[in-house]
N, C-alpha and C. Protein backbone atom coordinates (compact mmCIF):
# COMPACT_ATOMS: atom_id res chain seq x y z
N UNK A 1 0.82 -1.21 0.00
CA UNK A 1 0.00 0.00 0.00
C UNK A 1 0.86 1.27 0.00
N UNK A 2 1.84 1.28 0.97
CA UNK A 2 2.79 2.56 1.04
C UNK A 2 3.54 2.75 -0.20
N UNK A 3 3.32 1.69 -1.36
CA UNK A 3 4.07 2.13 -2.71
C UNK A 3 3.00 2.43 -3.28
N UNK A 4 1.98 2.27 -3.38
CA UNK A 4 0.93 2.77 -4.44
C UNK A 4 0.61 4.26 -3.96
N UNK A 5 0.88 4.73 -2.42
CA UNK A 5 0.59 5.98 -1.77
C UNK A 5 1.57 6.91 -2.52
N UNK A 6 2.79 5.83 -2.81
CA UNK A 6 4.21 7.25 -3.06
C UNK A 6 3.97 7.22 -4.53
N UNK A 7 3.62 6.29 -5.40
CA UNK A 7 3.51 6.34 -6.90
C UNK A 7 2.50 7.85 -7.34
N UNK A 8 0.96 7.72 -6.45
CA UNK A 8 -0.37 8.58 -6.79
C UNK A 8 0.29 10.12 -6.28
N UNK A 9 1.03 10.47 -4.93
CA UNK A 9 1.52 11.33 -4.11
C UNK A 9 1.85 12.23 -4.95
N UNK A 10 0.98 13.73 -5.12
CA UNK A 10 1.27 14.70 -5.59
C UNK A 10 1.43 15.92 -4.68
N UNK A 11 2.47 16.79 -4.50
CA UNK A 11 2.66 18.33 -3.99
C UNK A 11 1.45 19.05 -4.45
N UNK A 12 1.38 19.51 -5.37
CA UNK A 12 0.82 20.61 -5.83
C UNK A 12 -0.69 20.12 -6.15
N UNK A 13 -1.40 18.92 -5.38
CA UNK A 13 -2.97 19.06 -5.70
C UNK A 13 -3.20 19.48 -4.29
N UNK A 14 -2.28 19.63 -3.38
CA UNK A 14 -2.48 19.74 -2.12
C UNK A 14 -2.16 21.45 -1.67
N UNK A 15 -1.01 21.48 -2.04
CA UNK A 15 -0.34 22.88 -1.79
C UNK A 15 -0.08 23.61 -3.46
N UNK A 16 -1.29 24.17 -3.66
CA UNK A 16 -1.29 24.94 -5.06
C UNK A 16 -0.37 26.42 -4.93
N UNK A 17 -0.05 27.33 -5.34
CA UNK A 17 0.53 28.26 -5.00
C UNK A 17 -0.10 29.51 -4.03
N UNK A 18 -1.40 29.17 -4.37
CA UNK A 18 -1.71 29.76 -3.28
C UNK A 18 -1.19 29.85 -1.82
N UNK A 19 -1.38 28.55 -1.49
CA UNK A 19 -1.38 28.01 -0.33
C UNK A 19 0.63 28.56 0.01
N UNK A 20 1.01 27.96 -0.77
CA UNK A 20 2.18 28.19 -0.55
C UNK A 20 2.64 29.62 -0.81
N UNK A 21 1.80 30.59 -0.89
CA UNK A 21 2.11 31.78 -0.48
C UNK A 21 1.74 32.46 0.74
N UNK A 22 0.68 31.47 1.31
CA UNK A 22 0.11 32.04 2.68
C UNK A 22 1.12 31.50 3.54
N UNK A 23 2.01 30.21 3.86
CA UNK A 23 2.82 30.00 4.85
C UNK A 23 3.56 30.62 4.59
N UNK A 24 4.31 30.50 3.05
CA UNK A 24 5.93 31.98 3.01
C UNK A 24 5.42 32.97 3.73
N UNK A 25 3.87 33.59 3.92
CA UNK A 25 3.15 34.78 4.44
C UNK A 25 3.70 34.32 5.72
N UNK A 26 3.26 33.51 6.48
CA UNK A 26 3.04 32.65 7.74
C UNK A 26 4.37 33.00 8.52
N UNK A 27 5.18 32.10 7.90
CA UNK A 27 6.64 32.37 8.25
C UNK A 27 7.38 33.34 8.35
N UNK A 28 7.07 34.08 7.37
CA UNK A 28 7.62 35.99 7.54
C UNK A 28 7.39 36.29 9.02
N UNK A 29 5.70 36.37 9.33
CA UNK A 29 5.52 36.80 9.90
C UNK A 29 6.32 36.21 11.46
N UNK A 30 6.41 35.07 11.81
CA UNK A 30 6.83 34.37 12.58
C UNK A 30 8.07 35.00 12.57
N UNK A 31 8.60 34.76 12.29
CA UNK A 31 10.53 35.01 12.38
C UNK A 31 10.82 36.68 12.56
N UNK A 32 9.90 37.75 12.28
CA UNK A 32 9.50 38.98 12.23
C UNK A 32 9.86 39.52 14.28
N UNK A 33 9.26 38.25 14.77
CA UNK A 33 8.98 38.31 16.57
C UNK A 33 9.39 37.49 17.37
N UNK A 34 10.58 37.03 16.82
CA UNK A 34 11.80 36.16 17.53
C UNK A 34 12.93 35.86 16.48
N UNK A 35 13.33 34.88 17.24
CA UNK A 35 15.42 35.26 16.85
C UNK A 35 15.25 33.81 15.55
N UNK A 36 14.36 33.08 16.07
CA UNK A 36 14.37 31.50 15.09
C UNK A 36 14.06 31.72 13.64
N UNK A 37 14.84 30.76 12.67
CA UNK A 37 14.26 30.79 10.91
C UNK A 37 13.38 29.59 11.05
N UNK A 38 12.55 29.67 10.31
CA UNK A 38 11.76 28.44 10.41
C UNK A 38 11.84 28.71 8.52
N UNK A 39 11.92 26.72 8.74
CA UNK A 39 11.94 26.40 7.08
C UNK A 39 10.70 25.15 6.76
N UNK A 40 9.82 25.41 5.66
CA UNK A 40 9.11 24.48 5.68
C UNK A 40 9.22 23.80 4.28
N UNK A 41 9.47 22.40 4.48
CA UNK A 41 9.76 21.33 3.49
C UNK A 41 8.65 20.37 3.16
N UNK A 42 8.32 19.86 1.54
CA UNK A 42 7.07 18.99 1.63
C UNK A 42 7.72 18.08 0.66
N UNK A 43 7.49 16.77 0.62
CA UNK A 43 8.04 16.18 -0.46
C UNK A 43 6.78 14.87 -0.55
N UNK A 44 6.85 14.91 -1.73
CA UNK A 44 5.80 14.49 -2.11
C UNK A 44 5.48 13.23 -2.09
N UNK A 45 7.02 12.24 -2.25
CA UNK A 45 6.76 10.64 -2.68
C UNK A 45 8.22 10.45 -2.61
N UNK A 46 8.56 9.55 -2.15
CA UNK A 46 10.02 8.97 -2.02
C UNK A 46 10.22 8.08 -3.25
N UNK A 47 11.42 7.67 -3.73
CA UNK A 47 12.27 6.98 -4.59
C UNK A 47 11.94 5.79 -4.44
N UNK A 48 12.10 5.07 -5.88
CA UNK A 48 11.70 3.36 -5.63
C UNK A 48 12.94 2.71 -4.57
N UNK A 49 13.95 3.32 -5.10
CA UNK A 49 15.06 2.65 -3.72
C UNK A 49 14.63 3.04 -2.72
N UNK A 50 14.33 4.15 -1.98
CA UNK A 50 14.18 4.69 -0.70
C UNK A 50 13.16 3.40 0.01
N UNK A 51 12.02 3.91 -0.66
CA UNK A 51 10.76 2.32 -0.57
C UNK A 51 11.46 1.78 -0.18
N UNK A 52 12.61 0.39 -1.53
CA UNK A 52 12.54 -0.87 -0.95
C UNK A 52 13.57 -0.94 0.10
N UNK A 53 14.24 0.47 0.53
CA UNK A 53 15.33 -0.10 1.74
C UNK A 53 14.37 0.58 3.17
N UNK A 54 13.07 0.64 2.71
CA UNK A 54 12.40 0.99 3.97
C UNK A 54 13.02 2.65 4.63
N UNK A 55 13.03 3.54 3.85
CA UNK A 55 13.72 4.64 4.50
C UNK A 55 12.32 5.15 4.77
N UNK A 56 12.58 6.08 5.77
CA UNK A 56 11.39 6.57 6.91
C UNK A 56 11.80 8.20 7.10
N UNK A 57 10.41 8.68 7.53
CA UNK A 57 10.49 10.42 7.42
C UNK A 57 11.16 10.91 8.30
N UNK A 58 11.92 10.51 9.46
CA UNK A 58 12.26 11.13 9.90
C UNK A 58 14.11 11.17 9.40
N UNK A 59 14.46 9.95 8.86
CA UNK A 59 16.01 10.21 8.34
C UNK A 59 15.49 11.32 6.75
N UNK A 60 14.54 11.13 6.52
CA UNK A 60 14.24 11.97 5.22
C UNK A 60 14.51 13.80 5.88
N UNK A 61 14.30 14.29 7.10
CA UNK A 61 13.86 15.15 7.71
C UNK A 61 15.65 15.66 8.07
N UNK A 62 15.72 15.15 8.48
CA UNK A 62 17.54 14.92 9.06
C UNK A 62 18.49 15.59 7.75
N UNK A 63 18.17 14.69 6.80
CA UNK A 63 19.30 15.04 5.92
C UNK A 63 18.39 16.17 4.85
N UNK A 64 17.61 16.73 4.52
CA UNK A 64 16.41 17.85 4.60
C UNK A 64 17.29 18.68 5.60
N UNK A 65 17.49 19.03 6.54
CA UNK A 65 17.88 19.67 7.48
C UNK A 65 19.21 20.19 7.21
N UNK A 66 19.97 19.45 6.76
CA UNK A 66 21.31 19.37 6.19
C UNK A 66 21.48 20.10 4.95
N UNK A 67 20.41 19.39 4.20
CA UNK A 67 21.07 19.80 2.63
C UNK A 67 20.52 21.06 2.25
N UNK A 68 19.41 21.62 3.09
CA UNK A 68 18.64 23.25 3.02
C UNK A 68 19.18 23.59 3.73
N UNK A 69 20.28 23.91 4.95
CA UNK A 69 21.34 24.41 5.67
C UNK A 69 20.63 24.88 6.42
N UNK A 70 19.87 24.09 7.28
CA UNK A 70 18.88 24.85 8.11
C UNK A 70 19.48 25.09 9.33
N UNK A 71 20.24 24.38 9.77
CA UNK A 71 21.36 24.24 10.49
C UNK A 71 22.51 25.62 10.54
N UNK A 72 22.96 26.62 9.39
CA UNK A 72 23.14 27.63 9.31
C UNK A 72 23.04 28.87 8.78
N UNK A 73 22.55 29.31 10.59
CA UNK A 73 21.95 30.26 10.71
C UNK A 73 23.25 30.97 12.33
N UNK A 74 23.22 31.91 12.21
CA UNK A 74 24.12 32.59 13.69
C UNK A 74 23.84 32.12 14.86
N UNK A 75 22.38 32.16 15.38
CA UNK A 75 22.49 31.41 16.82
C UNK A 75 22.20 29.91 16.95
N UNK A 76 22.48 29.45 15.59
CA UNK A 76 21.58 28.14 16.06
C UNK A 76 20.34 27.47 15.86
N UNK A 77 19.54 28.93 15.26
CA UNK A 77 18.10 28.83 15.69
C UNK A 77 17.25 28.52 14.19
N UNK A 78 17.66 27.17 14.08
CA UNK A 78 17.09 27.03 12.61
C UNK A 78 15.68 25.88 13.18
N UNK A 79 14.99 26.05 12.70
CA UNK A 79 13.47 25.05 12.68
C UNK A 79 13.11 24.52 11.68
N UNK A 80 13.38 22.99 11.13
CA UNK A 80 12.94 22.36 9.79
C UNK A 80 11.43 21.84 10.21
N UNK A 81 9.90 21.89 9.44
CA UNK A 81 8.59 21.27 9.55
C UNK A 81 9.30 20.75 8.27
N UNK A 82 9.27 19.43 8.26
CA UNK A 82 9.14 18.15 6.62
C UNK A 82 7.95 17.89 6.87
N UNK A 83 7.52 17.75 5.59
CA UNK A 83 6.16 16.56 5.50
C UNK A 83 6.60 16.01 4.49
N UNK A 84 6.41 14.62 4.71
CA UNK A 84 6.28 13.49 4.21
C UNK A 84 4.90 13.16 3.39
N UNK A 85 4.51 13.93 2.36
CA UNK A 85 3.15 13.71 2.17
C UNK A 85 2.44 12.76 1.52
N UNK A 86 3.00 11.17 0.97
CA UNK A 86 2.46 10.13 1.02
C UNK A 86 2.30 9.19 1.93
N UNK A 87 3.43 9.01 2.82
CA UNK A 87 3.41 9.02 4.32
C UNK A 87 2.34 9.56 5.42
N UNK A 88 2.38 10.43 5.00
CA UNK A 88 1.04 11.50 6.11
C UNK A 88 1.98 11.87 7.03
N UNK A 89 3.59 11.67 7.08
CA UNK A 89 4.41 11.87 8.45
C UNK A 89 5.19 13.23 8.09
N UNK A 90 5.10 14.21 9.72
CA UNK A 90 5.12 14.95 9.63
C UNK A 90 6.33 15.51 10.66
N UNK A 91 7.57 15.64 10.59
CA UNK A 91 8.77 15.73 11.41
C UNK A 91 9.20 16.98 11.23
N UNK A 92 9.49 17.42 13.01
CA UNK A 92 10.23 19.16 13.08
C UNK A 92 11.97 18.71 13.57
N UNK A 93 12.68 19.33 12.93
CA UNK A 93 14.10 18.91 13.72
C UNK A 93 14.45 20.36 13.76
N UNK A 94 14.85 20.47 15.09
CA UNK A 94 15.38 22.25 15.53
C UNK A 94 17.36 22.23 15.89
N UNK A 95 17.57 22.86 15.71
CA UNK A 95 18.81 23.24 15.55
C UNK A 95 19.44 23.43 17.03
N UNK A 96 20.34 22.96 17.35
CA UNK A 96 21.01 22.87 18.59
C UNK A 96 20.30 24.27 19.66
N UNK A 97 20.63 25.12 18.80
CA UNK A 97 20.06 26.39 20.08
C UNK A 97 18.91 26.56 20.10
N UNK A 98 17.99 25.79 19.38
CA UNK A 98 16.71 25.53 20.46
C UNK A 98 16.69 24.37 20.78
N UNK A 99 16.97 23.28 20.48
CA UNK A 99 16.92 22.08 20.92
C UNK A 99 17.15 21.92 22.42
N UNK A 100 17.87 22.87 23.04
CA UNK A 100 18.49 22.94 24.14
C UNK A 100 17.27 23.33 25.37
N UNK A 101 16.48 24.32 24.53
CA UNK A 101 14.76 25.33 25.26
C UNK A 101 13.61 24.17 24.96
N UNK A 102 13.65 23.80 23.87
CA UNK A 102 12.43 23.13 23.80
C UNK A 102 12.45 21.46 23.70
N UNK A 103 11.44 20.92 24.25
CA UNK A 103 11.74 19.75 24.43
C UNK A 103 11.40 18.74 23.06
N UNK A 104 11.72 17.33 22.57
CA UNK A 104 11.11 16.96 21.35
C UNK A 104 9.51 16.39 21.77
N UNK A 105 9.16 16.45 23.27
CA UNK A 105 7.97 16.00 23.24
C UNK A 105 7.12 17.49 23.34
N UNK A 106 7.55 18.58 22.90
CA UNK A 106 6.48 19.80 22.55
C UNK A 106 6.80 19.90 20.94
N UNK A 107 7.56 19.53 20.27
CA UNK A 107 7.96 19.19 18.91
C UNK A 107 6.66 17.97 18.56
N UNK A 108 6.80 16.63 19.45
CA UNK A 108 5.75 15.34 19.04
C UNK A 108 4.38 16.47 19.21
N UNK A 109 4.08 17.25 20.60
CA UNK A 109 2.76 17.65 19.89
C UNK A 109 2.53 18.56 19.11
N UNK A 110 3.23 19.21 18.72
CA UNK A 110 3.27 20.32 17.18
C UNK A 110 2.76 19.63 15.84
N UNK A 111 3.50 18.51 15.91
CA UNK A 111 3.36 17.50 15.26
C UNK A 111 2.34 16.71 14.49
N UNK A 112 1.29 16.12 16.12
CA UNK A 112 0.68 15.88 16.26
C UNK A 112 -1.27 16.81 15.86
N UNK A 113 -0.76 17.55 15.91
CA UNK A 113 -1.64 18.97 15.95
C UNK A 113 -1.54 19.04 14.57
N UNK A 114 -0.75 19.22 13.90
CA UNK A 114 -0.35 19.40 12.38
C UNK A 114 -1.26 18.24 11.41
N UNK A 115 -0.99 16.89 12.47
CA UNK A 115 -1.60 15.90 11.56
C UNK A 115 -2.69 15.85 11.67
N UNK A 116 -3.35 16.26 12.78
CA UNK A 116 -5.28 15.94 12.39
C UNK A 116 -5.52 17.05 11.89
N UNK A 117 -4.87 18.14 11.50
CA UNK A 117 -5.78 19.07 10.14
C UNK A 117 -5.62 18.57 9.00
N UNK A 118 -4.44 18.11 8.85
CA UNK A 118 -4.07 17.82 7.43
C UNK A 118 -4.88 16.61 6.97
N UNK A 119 -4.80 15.70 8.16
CA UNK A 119 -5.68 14.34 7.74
C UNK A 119 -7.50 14.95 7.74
N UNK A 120 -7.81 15.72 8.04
CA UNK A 120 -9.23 16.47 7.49
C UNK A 120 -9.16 17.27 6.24
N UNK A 121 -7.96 17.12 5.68
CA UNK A 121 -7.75 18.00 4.68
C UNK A 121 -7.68 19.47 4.59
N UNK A 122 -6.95 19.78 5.85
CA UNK A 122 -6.84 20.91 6.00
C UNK A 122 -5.32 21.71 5.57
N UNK A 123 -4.47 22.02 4.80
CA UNK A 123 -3.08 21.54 4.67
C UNK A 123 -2.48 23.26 4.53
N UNK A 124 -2.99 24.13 4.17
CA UNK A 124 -2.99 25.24 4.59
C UNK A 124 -3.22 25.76 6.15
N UNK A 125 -4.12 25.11 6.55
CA UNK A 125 -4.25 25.94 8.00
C UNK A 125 -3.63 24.88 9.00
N UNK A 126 -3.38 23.78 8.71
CA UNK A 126 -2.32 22.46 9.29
C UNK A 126 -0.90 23.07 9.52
N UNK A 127 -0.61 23.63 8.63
CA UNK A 127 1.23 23.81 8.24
C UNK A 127 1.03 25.54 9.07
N UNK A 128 0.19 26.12 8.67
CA UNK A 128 0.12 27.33 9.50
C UNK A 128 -0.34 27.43 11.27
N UNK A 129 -1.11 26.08 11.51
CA UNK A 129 -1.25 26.48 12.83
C UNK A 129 0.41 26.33 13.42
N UNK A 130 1.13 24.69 12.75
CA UNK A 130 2.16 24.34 13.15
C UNK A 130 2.88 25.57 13.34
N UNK A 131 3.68 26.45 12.12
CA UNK A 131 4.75 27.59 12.38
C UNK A 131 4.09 28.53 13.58
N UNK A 132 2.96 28.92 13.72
CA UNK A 132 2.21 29.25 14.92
C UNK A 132 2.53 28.96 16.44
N UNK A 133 2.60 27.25 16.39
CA UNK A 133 2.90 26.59 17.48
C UNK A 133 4.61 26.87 17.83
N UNK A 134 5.40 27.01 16.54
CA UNK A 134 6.31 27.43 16.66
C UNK A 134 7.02 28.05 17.37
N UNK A 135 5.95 29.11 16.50
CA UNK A 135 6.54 30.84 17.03
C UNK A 135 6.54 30.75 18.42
N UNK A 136 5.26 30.20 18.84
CA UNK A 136 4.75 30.12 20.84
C UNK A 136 6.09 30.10 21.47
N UNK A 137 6.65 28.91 20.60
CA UNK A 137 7.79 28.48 21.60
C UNK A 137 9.14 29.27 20.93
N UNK A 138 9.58 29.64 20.39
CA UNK A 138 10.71 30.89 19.85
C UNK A 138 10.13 31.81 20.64
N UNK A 139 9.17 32.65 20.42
CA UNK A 139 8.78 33.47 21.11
C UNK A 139 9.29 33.64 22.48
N UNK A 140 9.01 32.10 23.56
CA UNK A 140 9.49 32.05 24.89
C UNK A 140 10.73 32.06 24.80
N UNK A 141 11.71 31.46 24.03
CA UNK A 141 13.16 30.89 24.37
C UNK A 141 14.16 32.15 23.44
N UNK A 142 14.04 32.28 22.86
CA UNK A 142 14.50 33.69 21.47
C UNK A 142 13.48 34.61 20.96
N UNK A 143 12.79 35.22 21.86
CA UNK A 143 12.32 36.66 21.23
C UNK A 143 13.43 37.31 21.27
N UNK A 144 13.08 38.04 20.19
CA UNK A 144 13.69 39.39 19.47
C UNK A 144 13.76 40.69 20.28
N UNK A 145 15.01 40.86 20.32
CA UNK A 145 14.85 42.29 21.51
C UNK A 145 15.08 43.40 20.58
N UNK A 146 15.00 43.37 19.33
CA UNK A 146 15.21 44.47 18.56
C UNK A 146 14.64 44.17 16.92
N UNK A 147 14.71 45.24 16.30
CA UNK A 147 14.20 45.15 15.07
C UNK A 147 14.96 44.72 13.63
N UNK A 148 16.56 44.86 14.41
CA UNK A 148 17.81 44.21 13.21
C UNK A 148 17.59 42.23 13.30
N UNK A 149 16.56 41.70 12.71
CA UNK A 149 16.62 40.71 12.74
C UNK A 149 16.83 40.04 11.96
N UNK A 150 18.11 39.54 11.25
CA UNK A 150 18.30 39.33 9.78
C UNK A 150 17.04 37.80 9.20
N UNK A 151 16.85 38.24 7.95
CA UNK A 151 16.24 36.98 7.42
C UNK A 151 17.50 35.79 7.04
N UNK A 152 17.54 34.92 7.47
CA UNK A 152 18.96 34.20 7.16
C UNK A 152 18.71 33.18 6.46
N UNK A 153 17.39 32.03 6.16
CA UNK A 153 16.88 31.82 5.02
C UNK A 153 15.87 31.65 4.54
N UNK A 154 15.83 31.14 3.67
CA UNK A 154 14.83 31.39 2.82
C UNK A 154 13.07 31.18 3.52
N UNK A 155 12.16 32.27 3.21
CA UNK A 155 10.56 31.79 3.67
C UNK A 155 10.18 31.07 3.11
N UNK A 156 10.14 30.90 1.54
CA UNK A 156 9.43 30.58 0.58
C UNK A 156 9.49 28.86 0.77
N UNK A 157 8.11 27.84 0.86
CA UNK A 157 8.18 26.62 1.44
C UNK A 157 8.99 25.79 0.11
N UNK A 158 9.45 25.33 0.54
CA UNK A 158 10.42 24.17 -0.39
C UNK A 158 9.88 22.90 -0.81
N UNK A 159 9.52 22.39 -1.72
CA UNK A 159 8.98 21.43 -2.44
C UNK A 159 10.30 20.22 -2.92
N UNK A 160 10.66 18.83 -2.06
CA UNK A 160 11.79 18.40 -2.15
C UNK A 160 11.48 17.00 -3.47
């Protein structure tokens, strides 16, 4: 079944450009009122190799993390959301200097929260409550004490 999910698995019947202009919206705004980049990644369907060696969203998320350099940023404060969207799995990996403030079981319910909109078909206001839930927590651990807050990368959501 999980190969016929990744064969049908399309980005863009889900996240049309619209949509993916309201989280780049989303995310601006977020990173605008604390020190964290938040990057959001969707990929649509994994590789027939990936399949048969059983690779799973969260090493998909990891090296995602890596190869969008989410990882550098000045304090640390990088935030990857992947979705896995034939999967339905939905993984945040945060960058050492928050990893340190926030725990991965307020990450599991970000997470968690993310997946029953999306599984109602909600995938716009899913991915936006998530950077939301985000911000909550940047907000507590790295607000912004000033207005020089560089953008360090990219808003615009990434389609892998």
């Amino acid at each position: 079944m999980r190969w016929i999910r990744h064969l049908l698995s399309r980005v863009n019947r889900h996240f049309p450009p619209a949509t993916m202009d309201a989280i780049r919206d989303a995310i601006a705004n977020s990173e605008r009122r604390q020190l964290g980049e938040i990057v959001f990644a969707v990929e649509g369907r994994l590789s027939f190799t990936d399949l048969w060696h059983g690779r799973q969203a969260r090493d998909c998320a990891i090296e995602a993390f890596s190869k969008l350099r989410v990882w550098d940023t000045e304090g640390n404060s990088g935030v990857l959301i992947y979705l896995l969207l034939a999967d339905h799995a939905i993984e945040i990996v945060a960058d050492r200097g928050i990893a340190r403030h926030v725990p991965d079981s307020d990450w599991q319910a970000v997470c968690g929260d993310m997946r029953q909109r999306l599984a109602g078909g909600d995938f716009e206001g899913g991915v936006i409550a998530g950077i939301e839930a985000i911000r909550e927590r940047l907000d507590q651990h790295l607000p912004s004490d000033n207005h020089a807050n560089p953008n360090e990368l990219p808003d615009r959501p990434i389609v892998l």
